[in-house]
Protein backbone atom coordinates (compact mmCIF):
# COMPACT_ATOMS: atom_id res chain seq x y z
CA UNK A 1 -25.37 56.72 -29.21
CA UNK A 2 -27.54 57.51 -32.10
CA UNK A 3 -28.20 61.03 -33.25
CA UNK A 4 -31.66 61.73 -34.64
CA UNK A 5 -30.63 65.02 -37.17
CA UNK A 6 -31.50 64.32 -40.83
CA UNK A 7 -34.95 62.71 -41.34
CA UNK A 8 -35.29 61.91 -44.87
CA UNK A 9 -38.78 60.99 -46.33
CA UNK A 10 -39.08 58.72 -49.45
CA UNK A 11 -42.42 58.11 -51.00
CA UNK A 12 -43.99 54.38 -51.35
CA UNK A 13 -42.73 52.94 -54.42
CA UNK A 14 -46.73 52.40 -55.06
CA UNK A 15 -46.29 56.52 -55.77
CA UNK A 16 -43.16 56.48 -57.99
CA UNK A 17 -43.54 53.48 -60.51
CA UNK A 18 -41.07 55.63 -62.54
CA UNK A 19 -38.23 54.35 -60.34
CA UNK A 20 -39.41 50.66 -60.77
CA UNK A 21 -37.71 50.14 -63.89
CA UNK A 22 -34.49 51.40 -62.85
CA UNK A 23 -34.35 49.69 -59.51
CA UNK A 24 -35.41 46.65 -61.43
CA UNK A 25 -31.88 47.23 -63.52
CA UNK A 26 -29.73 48.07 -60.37
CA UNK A 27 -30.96 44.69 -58.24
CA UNK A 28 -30.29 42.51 -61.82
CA UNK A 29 -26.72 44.08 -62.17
CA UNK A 30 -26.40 43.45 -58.42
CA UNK A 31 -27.78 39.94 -57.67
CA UNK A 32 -26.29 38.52 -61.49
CA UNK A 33 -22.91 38.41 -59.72
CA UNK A 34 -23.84 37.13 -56.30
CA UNK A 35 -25.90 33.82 -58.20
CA UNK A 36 -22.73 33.19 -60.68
CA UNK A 37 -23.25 35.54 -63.44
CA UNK A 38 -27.32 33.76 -63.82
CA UNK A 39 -28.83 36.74 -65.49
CA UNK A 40 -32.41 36.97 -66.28
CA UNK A 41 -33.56 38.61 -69.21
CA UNK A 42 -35.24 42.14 -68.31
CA UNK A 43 -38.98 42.05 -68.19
CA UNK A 44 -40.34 43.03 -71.49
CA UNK A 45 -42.48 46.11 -71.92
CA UNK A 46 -46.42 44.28 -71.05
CA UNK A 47 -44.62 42.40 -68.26
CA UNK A 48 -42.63 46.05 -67.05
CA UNK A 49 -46.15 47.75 -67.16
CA UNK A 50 -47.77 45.16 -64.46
CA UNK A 51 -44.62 45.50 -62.61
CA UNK A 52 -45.13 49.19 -62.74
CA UNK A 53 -49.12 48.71 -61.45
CA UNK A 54 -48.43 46.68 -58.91
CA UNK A 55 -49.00 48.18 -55.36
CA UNK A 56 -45.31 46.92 -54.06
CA UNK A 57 -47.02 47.07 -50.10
CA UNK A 58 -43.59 45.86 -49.08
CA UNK A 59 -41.89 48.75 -50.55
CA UNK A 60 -38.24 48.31 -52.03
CA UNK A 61 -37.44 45.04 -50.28
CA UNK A 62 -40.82 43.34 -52.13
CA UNK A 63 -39.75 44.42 -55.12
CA UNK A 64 -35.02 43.03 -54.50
CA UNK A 65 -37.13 39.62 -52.92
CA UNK A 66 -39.25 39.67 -56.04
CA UNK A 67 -35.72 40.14 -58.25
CA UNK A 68 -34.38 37.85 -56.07
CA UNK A 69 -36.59 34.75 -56.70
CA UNK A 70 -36.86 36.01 -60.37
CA UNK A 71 -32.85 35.04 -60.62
CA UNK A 72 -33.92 31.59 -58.72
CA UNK A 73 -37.25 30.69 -60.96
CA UNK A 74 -35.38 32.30 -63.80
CA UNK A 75 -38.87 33.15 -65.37
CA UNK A 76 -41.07 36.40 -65.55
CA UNK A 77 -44.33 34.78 -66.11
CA UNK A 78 -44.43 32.83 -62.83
CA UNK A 79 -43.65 36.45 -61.13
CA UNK A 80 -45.48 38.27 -62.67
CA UNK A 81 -48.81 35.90 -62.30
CA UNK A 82 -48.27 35.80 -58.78
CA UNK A 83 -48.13 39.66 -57.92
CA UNK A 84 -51.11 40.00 -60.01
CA UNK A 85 -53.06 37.38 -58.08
CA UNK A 86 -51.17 39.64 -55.07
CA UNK A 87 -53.05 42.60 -56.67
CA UNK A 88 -56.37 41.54 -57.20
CA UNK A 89 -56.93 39.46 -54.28
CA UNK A 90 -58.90 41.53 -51.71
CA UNK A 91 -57.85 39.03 -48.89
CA UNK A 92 -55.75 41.13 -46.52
CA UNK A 93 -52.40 39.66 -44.96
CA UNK A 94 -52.24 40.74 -41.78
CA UNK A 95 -54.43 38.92 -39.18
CA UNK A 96 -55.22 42.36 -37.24
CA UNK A 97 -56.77 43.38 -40.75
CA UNK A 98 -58.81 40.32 -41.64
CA UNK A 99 -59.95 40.61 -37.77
CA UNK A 100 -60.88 44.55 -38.49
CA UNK A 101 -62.61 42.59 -41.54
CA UNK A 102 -65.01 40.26 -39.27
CA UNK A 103 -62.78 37.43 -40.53
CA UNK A 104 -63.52 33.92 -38.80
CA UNK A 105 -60.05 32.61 -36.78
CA UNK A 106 -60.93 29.53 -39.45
CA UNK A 107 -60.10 32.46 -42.54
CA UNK A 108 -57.39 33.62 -40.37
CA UNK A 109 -55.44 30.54 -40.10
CA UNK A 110 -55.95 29.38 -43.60
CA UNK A 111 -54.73 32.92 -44.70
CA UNK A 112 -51.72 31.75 -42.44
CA UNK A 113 -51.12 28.38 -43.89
CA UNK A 114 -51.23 29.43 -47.69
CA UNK A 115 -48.90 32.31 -47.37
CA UNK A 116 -46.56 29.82 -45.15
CA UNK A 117 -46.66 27.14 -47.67
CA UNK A 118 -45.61 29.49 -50.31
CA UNK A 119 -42.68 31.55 -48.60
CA UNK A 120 -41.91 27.96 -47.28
CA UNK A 121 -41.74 26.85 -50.97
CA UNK A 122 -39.52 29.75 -52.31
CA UNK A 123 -37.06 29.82 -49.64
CA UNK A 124 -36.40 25.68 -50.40
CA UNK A 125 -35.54 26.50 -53.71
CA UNK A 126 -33.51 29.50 -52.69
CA UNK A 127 -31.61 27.54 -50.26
CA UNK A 128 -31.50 25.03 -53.04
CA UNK A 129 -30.06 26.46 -55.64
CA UNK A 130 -27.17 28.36 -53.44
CA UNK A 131 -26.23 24.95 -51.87
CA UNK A 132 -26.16 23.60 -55.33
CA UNK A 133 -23.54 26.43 -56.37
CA UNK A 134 -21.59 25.97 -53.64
CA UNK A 135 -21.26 22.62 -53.80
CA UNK A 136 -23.14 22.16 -50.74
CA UNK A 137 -20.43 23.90 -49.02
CA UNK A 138 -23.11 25.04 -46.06
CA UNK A 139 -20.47 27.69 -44.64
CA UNK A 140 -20.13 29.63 -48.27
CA UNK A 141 -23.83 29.07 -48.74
CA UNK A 142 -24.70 30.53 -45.47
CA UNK A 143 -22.55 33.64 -45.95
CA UNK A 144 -24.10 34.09 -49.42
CA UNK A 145 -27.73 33.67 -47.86
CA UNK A 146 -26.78 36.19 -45.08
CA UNK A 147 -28.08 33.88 -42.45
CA UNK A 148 -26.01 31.75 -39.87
CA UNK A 149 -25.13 28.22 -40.31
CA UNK A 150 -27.08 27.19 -37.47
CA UNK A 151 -30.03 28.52 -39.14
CA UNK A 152 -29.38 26.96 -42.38
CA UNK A 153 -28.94 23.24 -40.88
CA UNK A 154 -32.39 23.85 -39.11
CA UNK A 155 -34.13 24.93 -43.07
CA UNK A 156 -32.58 22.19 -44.32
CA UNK A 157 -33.98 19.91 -42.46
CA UNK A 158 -37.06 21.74 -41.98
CA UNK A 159 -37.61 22.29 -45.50
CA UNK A 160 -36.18 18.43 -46.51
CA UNK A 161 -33.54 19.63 -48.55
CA UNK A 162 -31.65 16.84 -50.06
CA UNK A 163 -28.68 16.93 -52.19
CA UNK A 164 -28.92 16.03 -55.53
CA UNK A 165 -25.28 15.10 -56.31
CA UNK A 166 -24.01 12.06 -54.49
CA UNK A 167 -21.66 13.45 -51.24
């Protein structure tokens, strides 16, 4: 049974950049040790202040998947770019809104294929890079990755992911 007592409310991130940079801190310590100690540098101050403007519509969890591929890409610049295409593109994300919009089902599914083709792209060289840590060892990698092993063997073949060390 679940007891509904305490209701806490938490702003958007979008209305507390403050706490940006020290989430940004917290999910760096945190995800450093879980990708073998691969630290990225923190963002500098121009690259902190974007972070900071960004509209984070996914909350919390945008901004740990942002740190997250950050650790992978090991680079700012390709984050940052892409969250301020994010930002300035009026193009919504969600079919109901480009619908609301008097989108075309053509603008729809092309709205679907780009944003499938990316996520599709980052979570190959997620997958990637975890499998290369662990050796390939697709039990440890799918315990890191949070995600079952039956799910992994289907992204790695769905995503072609090959091994670059000979088995």
């Amino acid at each position: 049974y679940r007891l509904n007592t305490i209701k806490i409310y938490i702003s958007p991130l979008r209305n507390r950049p403050e706490d940006i940079p020290l989430l940004i801190d917290y999910f760096i310590e945190k995800y450093s040790s879980q990708f073998d100690k691969n630290r990225i540098p923190k963002p500098d101050p121009d690259d902190m202040e974007k972070l900071m403007t960004y509209s984070w519509p996914g909350n919390v969890r945008e901004l740990q998947n942002v740190l997250k591929t950050s650790m992978v890409i090991g680079d700012w610049e390709e984050i940052i770019h892409d969250l301020s295409l994010k930002n300035q593109s009026a193009t919504p994300r969600r079919t109901e809104e480009l619908a609301l919009k008097g989108a075309s089902i053509v603008d729809v599914l092309l709205d679907f294929k780009v944003t499938k083709k990316a996520t599709d792209r980052i979570e190959k060289e997620v997958i990637s890079f975890v499998l290369d840590k662990t050796g390939w060892n697709r039990t440890k990698a799918s315990k890191i990755l949070k995600i079952s092993y039956k799910t992994l063997l289907y992204k790695i073949s769905g995503l072609d992911i090959k091994s670059q060390h000979k088995l």
